[in-house]
Protein backbone atom coordinates (compact mmCIF):
# COMPACT_ATOMS: atom_id res chain seq x y z
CA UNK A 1 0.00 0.00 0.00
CA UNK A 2 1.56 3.56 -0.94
CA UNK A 3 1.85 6.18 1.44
CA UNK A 4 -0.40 8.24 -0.36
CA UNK A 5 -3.33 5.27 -0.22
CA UNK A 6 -3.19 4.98 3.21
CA UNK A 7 -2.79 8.42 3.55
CA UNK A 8 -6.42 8.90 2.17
CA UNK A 9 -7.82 5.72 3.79
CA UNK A 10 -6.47 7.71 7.19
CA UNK A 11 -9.13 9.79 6.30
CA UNK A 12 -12.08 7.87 5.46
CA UNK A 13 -11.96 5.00 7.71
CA UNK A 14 -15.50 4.69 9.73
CA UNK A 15 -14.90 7.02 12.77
CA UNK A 16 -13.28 9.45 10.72
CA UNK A 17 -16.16 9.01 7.90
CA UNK A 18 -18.95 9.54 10.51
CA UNK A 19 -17.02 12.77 12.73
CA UNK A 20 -15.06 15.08 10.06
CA UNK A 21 -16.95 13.91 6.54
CA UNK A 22 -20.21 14.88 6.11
CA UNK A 23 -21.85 18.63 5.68
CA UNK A 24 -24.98 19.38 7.22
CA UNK A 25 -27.44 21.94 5.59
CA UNK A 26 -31.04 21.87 6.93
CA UNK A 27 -32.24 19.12 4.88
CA UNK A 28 -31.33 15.26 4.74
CA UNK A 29 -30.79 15.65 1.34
CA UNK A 30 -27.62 18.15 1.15
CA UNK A 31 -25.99 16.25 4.28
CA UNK A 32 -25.98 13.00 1.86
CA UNK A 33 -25.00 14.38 -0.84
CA UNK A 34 -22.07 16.19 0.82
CA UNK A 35 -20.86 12.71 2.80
CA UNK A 36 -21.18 10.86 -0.78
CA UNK A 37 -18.98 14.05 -2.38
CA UNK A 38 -16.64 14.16 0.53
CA UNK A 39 -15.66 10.45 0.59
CA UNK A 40 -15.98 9.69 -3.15
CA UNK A 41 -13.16 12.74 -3.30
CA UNK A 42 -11.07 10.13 -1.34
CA UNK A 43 -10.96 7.58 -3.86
CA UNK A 44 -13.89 5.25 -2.33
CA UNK A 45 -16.69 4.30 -4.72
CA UNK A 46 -19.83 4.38 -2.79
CA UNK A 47 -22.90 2.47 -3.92
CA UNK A 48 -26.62 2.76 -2.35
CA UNK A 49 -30.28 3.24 -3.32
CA UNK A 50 -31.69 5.86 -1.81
CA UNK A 51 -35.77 6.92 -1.09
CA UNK A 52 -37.35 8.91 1.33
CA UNK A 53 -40.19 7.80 4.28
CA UNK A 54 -41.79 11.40 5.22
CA UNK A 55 -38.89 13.74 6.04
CA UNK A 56 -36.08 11.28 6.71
CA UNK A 57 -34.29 9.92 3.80
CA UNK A 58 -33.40 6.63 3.28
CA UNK A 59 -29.86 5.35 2.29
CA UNK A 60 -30.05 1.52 2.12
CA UNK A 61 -27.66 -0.75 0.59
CA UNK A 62 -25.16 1.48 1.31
CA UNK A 63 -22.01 0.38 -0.12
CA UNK A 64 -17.68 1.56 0.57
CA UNK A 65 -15.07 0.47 -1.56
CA UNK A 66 -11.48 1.70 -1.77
CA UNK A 67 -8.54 -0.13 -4.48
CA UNK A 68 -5.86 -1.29 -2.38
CA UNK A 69 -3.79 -3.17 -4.97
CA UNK A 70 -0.88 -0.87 -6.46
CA UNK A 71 -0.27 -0.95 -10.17
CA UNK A 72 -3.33 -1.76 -11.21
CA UNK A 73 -4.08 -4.86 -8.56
CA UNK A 74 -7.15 -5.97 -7.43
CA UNK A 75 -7.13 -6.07 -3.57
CA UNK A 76 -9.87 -3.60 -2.25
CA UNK A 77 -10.92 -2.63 0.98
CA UNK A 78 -14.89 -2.83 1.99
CA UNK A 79 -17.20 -1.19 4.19
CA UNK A 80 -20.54 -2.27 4.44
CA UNK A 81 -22.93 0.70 5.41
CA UNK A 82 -26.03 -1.11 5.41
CA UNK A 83 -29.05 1.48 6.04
CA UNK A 84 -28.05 4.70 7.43
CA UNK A 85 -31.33 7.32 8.17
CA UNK A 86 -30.66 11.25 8.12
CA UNK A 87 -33.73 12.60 10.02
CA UNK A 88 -34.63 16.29 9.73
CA UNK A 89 -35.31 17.37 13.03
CA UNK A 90 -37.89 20.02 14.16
CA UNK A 91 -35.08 22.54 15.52
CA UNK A 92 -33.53 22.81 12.28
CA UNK A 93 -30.82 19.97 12.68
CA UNK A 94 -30.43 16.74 10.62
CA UNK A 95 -29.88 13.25 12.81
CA UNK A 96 -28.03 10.47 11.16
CA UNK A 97 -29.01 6.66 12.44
CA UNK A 98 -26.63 4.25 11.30
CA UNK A 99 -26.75 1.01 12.21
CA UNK A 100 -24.74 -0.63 15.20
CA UNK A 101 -22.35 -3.43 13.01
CA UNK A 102 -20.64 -2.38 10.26
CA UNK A 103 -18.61 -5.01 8.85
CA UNK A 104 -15.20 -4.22 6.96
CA UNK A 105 -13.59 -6.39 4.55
CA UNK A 106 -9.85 -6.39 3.82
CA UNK A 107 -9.51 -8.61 0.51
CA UNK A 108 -6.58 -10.10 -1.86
CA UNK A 109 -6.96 -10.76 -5.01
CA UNK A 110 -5.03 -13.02 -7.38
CA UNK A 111 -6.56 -13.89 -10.70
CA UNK A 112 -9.76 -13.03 -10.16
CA UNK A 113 -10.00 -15.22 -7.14
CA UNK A 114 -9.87 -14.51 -3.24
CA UNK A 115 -6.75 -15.51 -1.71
CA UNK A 116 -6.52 -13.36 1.29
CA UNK A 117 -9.54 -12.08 3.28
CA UNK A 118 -9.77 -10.12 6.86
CA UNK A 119 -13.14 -9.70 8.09
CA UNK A 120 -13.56 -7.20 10.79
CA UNK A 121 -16.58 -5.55 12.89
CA UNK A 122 -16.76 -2.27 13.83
CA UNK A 123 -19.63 -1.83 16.74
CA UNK A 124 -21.15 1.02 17.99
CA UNK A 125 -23.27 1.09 21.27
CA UNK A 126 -25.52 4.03 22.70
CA UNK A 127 -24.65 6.27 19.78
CA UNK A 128 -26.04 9.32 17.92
CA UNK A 129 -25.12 11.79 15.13
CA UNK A 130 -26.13 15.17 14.62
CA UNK A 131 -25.63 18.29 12.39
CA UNK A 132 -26.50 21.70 12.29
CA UNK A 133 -25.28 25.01 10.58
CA UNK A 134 -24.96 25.48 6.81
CA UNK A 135 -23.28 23.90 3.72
CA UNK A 136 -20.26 25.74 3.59
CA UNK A 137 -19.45 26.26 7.65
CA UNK A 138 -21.21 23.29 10.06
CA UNK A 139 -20.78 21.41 12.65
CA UNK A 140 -21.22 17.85 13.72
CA UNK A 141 -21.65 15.75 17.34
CA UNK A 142 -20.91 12.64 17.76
CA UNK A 143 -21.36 10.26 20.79
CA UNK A 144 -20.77 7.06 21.75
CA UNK A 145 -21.22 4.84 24.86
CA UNK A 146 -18.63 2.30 23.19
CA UNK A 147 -17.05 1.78 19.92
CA UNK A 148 -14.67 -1.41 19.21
CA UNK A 149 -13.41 -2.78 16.08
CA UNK A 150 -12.58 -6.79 16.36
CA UNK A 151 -11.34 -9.30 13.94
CA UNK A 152 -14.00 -11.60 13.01
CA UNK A 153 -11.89 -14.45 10.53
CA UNK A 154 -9.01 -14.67 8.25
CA UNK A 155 -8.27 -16.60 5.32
CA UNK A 156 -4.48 -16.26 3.47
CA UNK A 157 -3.84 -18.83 0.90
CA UNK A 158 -7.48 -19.46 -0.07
CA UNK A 159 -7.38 -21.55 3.73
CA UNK A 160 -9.48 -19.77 6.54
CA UNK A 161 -7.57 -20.07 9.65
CA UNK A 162 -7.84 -21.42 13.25
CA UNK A 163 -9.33 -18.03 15.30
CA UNK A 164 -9.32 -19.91 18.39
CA UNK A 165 -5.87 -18.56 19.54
CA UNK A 166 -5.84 -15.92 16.86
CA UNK A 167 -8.02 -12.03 17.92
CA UNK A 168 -7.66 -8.18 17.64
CA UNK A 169 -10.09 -6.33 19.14
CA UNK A 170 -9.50 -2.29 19.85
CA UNK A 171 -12.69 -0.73 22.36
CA UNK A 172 -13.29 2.66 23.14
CA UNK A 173 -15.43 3.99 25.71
CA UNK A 174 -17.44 6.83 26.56
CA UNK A 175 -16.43 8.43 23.32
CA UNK A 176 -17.02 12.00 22.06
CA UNK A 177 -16.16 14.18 19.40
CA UNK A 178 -17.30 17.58 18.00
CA UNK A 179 -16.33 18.65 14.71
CA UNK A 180 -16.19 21.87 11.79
CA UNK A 181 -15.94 21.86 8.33
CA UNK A 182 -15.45 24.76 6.36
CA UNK A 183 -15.73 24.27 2.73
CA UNK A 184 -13.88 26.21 0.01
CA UNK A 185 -10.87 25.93 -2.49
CA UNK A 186 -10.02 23.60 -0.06
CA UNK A 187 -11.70 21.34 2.77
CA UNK A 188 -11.19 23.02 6.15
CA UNK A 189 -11.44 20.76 9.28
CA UNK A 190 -11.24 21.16 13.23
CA UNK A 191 -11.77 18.18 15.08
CA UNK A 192 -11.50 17.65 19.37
CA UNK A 193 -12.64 14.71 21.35
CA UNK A 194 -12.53 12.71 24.30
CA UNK A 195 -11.91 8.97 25.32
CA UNK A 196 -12.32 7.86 28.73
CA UNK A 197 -10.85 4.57 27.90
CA UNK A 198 -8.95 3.24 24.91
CA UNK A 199 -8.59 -0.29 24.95
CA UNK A 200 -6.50 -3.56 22.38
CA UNK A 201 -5.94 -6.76 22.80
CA UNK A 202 -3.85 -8.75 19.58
CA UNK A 203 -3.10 -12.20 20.34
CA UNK A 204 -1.74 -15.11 17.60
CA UNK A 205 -1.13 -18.78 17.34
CA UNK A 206 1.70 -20.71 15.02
CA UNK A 207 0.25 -23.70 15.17
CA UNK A 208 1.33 -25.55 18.57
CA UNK A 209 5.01 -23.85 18.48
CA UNK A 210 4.25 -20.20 19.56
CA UNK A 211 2.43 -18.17 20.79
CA UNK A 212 2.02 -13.99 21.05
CA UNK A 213 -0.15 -11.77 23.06
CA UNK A 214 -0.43 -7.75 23.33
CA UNK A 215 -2.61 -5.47 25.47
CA UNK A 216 -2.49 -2.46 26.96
CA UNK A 217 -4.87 0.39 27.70
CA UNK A 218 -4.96 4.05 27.58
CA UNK A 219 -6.83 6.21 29.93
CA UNK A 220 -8.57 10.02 29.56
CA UNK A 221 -7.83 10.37 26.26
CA UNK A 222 -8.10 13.66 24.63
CA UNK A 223 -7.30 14.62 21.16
CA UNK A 224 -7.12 17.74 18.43
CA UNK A 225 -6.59 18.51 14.95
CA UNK A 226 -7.20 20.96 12.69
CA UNK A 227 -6.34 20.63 9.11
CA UNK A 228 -7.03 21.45 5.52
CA UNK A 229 -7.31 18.92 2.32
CA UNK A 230 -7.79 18.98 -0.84
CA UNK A 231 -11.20 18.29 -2.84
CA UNK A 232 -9.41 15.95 -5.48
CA UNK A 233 -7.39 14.25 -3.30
CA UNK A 234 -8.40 10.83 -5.29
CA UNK A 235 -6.84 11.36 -7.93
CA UNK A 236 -3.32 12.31 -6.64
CA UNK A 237 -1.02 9.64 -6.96
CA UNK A 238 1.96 10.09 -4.07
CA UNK A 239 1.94 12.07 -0.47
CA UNK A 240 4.30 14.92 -1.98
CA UNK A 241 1.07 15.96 -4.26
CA UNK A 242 -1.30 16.01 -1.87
CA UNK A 243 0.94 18.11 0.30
CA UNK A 244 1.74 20.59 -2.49
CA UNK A 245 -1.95 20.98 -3.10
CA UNK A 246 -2.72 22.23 0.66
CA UNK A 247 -3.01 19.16 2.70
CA UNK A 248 -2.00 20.14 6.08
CA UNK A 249 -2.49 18.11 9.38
CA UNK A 250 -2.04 19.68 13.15
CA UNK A 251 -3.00 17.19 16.16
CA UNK A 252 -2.14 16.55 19.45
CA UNK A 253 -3.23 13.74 21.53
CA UNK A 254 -2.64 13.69 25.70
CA UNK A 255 -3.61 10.62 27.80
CA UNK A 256 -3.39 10.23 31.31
CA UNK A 257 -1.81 7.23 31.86
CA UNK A 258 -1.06 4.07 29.34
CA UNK A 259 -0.07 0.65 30.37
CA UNK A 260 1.23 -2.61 27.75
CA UNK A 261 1.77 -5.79 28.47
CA UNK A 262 3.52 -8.81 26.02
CA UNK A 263 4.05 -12.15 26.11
CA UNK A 264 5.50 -14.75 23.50
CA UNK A 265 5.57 -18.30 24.20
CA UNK A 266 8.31 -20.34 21.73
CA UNK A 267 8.74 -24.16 22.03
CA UNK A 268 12.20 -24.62 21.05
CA UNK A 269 13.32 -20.58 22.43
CA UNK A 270 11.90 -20.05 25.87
CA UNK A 271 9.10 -17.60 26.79
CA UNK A 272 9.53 -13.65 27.11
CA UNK A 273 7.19 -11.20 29.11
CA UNK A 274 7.21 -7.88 28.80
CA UNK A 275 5.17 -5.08 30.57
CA UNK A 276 5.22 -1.12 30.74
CA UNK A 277 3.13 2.05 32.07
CA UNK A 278 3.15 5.41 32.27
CA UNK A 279 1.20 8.46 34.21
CA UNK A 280 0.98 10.89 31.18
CA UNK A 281 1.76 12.03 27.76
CA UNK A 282 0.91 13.13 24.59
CA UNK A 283 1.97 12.85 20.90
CA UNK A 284 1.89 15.77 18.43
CA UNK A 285 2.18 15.44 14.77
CA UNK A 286 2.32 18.51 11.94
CA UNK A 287 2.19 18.15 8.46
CA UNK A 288 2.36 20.81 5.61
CA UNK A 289 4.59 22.34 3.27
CA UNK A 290 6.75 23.56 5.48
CA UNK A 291 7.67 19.79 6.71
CA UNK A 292 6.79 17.29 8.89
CA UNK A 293 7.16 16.75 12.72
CA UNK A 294 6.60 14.83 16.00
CA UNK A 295 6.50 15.22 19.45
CA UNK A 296 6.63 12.29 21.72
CA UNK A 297 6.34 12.33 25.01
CA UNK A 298 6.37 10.03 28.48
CA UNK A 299 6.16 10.30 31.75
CA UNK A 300 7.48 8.38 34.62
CA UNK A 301 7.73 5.15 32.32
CA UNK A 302 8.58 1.65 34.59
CA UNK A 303 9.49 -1.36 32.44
CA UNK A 304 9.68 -5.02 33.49
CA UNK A 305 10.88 -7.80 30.84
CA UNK A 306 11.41 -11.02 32.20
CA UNK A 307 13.31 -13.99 29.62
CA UNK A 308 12.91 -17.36 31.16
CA UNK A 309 16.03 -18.47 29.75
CA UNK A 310 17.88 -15.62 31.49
CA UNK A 311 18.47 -15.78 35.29
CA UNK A 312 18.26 -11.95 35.96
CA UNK A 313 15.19 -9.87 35.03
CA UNK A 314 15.17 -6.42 33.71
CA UNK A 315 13.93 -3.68 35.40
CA UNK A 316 13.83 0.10 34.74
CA UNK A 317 12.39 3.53 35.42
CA UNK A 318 12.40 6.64 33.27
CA UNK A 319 11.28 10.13 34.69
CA UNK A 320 10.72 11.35 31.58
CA UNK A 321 11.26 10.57 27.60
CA UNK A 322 11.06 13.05 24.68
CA UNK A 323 11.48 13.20 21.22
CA UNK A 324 11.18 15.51 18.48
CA UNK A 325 12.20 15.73 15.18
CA UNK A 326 11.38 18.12 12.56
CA UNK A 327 12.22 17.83 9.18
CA UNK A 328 11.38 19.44 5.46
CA UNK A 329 9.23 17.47 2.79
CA UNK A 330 9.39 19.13 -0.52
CA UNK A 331 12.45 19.61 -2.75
CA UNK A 332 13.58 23.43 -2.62
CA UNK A 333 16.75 25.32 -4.23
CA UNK A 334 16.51 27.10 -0.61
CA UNK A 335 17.48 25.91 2.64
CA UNK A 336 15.05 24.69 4.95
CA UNK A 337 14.67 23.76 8.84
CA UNK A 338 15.42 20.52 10.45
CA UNK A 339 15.56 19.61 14.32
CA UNK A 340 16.23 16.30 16.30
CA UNK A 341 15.73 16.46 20.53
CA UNK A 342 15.72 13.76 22.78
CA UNK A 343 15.51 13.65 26.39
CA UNK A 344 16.12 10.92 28.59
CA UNK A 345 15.45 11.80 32.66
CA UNK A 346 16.59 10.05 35.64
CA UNK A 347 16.89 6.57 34.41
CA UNK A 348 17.46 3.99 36.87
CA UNK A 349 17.69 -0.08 36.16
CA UNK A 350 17.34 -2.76 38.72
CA UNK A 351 20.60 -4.02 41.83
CA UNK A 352 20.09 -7.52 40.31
CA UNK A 353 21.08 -5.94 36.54
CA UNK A 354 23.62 -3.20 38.06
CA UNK A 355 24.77 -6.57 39.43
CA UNK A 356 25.62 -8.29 35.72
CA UNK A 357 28.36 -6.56 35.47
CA UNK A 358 29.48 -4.27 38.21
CA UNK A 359 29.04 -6.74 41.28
CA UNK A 360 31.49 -5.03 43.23
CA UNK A 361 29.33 -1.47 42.90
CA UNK A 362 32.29 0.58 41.93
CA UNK A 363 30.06 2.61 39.45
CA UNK A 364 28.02 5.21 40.68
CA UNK A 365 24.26 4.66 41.06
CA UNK A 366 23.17 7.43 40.18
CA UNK A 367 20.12 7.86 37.20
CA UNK A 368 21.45 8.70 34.18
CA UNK A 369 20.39 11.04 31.64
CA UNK A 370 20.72 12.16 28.32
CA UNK A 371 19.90 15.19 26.45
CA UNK A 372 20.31 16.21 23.28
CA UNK A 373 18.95 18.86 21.02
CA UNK A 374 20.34 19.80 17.28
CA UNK A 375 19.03 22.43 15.30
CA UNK A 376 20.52 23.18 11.20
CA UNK A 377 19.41 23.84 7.98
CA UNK A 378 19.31 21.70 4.79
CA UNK A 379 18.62 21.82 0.87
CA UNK A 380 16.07 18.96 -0.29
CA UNK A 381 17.23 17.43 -3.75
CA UNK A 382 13.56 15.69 -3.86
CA UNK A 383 10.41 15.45 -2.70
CA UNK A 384 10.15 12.95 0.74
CA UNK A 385 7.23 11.70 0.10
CA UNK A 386 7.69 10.78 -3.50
CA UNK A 387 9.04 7.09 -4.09
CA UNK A 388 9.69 7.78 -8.13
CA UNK A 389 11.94 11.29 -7.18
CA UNK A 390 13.97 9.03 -4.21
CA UNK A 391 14.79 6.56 -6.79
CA UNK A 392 16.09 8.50 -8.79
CA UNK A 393 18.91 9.59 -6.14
CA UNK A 394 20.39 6.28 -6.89
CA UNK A 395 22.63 6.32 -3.91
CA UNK A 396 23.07 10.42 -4.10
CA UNK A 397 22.95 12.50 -0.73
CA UNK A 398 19.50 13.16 -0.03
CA UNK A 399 19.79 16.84 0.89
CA UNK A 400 22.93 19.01 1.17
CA UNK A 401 23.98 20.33 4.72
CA UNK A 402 24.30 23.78 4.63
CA UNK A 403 24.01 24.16 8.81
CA UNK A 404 24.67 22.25 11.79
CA UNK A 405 24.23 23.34 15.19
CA UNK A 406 24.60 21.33 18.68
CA UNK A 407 22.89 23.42 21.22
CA UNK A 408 23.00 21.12 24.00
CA UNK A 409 24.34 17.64 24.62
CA UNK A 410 24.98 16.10 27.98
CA UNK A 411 25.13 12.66 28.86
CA UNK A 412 25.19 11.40 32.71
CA UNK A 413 25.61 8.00 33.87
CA UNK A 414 28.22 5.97 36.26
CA UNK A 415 29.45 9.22 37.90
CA UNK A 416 30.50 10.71 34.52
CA UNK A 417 29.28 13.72 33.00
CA UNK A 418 29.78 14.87 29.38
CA UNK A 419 28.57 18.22 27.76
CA UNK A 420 29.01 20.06 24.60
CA UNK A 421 27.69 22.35 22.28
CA UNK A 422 28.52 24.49 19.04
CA UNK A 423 27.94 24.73 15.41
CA UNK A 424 29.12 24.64 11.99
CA UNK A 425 29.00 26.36 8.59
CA UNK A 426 28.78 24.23 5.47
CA UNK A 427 30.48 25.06 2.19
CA UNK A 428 29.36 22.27 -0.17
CA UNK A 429 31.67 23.36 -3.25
CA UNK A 430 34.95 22.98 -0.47
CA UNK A 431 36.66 20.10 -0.57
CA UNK A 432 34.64 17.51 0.85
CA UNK A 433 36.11 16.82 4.69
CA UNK A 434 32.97 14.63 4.69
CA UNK A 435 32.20 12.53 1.71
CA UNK A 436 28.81 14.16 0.46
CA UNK A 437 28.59 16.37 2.71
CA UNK A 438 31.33 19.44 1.90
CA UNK A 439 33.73 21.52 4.05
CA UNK A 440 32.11 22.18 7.88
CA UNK A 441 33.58 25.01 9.52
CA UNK A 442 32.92 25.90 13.06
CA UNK A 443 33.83 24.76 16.55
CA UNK A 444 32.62 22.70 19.94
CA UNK A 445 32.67 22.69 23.06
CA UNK A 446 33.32 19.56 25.11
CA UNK A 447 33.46 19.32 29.08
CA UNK A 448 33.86 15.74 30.61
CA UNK A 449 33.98 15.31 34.56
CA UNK A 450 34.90 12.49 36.49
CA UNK A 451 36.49 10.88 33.75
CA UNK A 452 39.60 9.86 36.03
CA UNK A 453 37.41 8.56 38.95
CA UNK A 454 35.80 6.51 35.81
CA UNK A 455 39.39 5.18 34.53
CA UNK A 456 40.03 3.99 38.33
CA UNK A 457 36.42 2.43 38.56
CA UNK A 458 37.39 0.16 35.14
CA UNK A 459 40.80 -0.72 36.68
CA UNK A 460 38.98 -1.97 39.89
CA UNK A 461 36.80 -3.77 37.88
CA UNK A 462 39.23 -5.27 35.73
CA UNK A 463 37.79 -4.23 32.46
CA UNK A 464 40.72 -1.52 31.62
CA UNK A 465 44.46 -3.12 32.58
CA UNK A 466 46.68 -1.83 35.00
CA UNK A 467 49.04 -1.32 32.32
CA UNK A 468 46.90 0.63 29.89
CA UNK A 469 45.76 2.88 32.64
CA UNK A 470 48.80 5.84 31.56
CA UNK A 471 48.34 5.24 27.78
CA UNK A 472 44.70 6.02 28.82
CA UNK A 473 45.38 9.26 30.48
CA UNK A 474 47.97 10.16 28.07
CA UNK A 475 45.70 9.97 25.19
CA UNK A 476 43.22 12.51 27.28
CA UNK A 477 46.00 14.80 28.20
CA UNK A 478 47.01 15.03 24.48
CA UNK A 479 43.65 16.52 23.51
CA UNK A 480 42.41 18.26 26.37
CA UNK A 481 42.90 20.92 29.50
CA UNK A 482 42.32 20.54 32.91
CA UNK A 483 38.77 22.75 34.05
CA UNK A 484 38.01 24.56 36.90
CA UNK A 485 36.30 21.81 38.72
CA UNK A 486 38.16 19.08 40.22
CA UNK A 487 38.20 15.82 37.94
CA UNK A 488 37.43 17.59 34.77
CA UNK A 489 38.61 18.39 31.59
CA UNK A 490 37.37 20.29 28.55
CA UNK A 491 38.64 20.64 24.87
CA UNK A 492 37.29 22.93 22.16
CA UNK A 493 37.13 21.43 18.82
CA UNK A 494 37.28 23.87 15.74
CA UNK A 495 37.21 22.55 12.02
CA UNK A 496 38.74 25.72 9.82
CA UNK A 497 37.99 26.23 5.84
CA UNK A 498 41.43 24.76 5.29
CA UNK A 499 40.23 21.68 6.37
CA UNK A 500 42.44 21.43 9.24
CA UNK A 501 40.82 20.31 12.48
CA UNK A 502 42.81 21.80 15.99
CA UNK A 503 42.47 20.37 19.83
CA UNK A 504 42.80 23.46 22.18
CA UNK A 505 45.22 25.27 19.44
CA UNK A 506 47.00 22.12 18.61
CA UNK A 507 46.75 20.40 15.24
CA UNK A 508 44.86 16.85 14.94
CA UNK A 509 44.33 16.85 11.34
């Protein structure tokens, strides 16, 4: 499946369909016309017969199917609608009753015959739909008391297979959503909801050999996005298309705390558990022209793995874990943005691990942490999201550097500390210092303390020799300076246009 297919099924699947598609004017009429405009825009070709019973007008037979196979193929995905109601309501608002199953068919296709099939239910419970305003600016409500989507059978090969060890189910609870739609050049949405529980369960059977299970659950789940897309986005054929014609996404989800477990069960390999929570955190994801990013985020995060073929189990905990990255998606002659953070807090592991390999304790205990954050600027040579123009690279640099900056790096762990920072200038017709990359010019700054203390730790330990232990702090001495602090020493790093590259003012290259 491209990205740009799933890209548009993203879109259209059935909670999406029912919360950010349709347009409500004040008759049934206009709301199904603009659901069957909206989602046939997607690339789905929607079948139904359609009459009306007083003021409510009937959709039955209602029919979704979306191409799956690439280059032509015949695997399609299915979504059977059944009879879906849009009442006109006294106040002015139109009410859509769908039903509570809607199955969803994943099928392969070989030859004209079915080969692979997934057949999945999507349930709703204690639901209802409503929308009000006008064609070109409404709004829509949606409520649920549950929705789930579960895995019903599978057949691969033309064989349906055992489901008696083999599920997926995904339930949400207490489920709301309000959303806009402005409609113009392009399709302008805002979408915010609420989950008080998000629910999945995956588990899977190799015949009598092994065995896999997943769960986990997510709690006070809140979300947001607001976004524009094109009205033609069917017929665009990669991601990098649909982003030049005004497709932007902006969402953030928080959740209040997540847990996971694992298990996998092997015959001949052993068995291997696995199982994680957190208190909070959110994800945040933008999309547009000006490039794509993601923020990750976790919050006091304990992990517990256990390998029965291993006598020690692991154990950890995390204060805190970030990411971010940041990067451009369309080819440009200019240079463009990129970033890359990550933050690791206070993380601690287990005595009985520590123990592995430091039985004596002559490391320090202390968390450890790691932080790093690096900002620069690049030039695209092709569009990201466009598998033909990457192809075409044939091995060629992606992008040219033209910045590079470190503004913060420290790592912490074992009673060692190590920080830096700086930046670099790139002159890509220099001569290349770094193949593909051109002639960096700039400097860093490095500070590392209790590297000694660390030195006599290994010694005691017996991982560095006594007789290595000078040629180690020889080979220190020869590229940096004592610092102010006790145990600590610092070297500044400077890469000139020459292509030389100097250690506190003495030559290294």
């Amino acid at each position: 499946m491209t990205a740009c297919t799933a890209a548009r099924l993203s879109f259209a699947l059935p909670i999406a369909l029912i919360s950010q598609s349709a347009f409500a004017d004040l008759t049934p009429q206009d709301v199904w016309g603009n659901t069957r405009e909206y989602v046939e825009s997607l690339g789905y070709e929607f079948s139904a017969s359609e009459s009306m019973l007083g003021t409510t007008l009937v959709v039955d037979d209602a029919q979704l199917r979306f191409p799956l196979g690439e280059r032509g193929g015949d695997d399609y995905l299915s979504i059977t609608l059944g009879v879906m109601q849009f009442v006109a309501n006294d106040d002015g608002t139109v009410s859509l009753v769908m039903q509570d199953v809607t199955p969803i068919n994943v099928v392969g296709v070989e030859d004209g015959e079915v080969i692979t099939r997934i057949d999945m239910s999507y349930t709703q419970a204690g639901h209802s739909m409503t929308f009000s305003g006008e064609p070109d600016n409404l709004s829509s409500e949606f409520q649920a008391d549950s929705l789930a989507l579960s895995i019903d059978s599978m057949m691969d090969g033309g064989n349906e297979l055992d489901m008696s060890e083999t599920f997926f189910t995904v339930t949400a609870t207490d489920f709301v959503s309000v959303a806009t739609t402005q409609l113009g050049e392009l399709r302008n949405l805002r979408q915010s909801g609420s989950i008080g529980s998000l629910k999945y369960d995956l588990g899977a059977a190799v015949g009598s050999r092994e065995t896999f299970m997943l769960g986990g659950e997510v709690s006070n789940f809140t979300y947001e996005t607001v976004g524009s897309l094109s009205r033609e986005l069917a017929v665009m054929v990669n991601m990098a298309e649909m982003i030049r014609s005004g497709v932007t996404v902006d969402s953030k989800i928080n959740f209040a705390a997540s847990s996971l477990s694992m298990k996998f069960d092997a015959r001949y390999s052993g068995s291997f558990d696995w199982s994680s929570s957190s208190t909070d955190g959110f994800y945040a994801t933008r999309l547009g022209p000006e490039g794509v990013a993601y923020d990750i985020n976790h919050a006091n995060l304990k992990v517990d793995a256990n390998f029965d073929r291993a006598d020690v189990p692991i154990a950890s905990e995390l204060g805190e874990s970030a990411i971010s990255i940041a990067l451009p998606v369309l080819k440009s002659e200019d240079a463009q943005d990129f970033e890359l953070g990550l933050a690791l807090t206070n993380l601690s592991i287990s005595e009985a691990l520590w123990s592995l390999f430091d039985p004596g304790s002559q490391l320090g205990r202390d968390p450890a942490s790691l932080d790093i954050d690096i900002t620069g600027k690049a030039k695209l040579l092709f569009d990201l999201f466009d598998p033909g123009a990457a192809a075409q690279l044939r091995g060629a640099p992606p992008a040219e550097l033209n910045s590079f900056t470190l503004g913060r790096l420290f790592v912490s762990a074992a009673g060692v500390a190590l920080e830096g920072s700086g930046a670099i200038e790139v002159d890509p017709n220099g001569p290349p210092m770094i193949p593909g990359i051109g002639m960096p010019v700039g400097a860093f700054d490095v500070s590392l303390a209790g590297a000694n203390g660390l030195i006599d730790n290994l010694v005691a330990m017996g991982i560095l020799p006594q007789e290595q232990l000078m040629g180690a702090r020889m080979m220190m001495g020869a590229f940096t300076v004592p610092g102010d602090a006790p145990d600590t020493i610092v070297s500044k790093i400077e890469l000139t246009q020459e292509g030389q590259i100097f250690a506190n003012g003495q030559r290294i290259q």
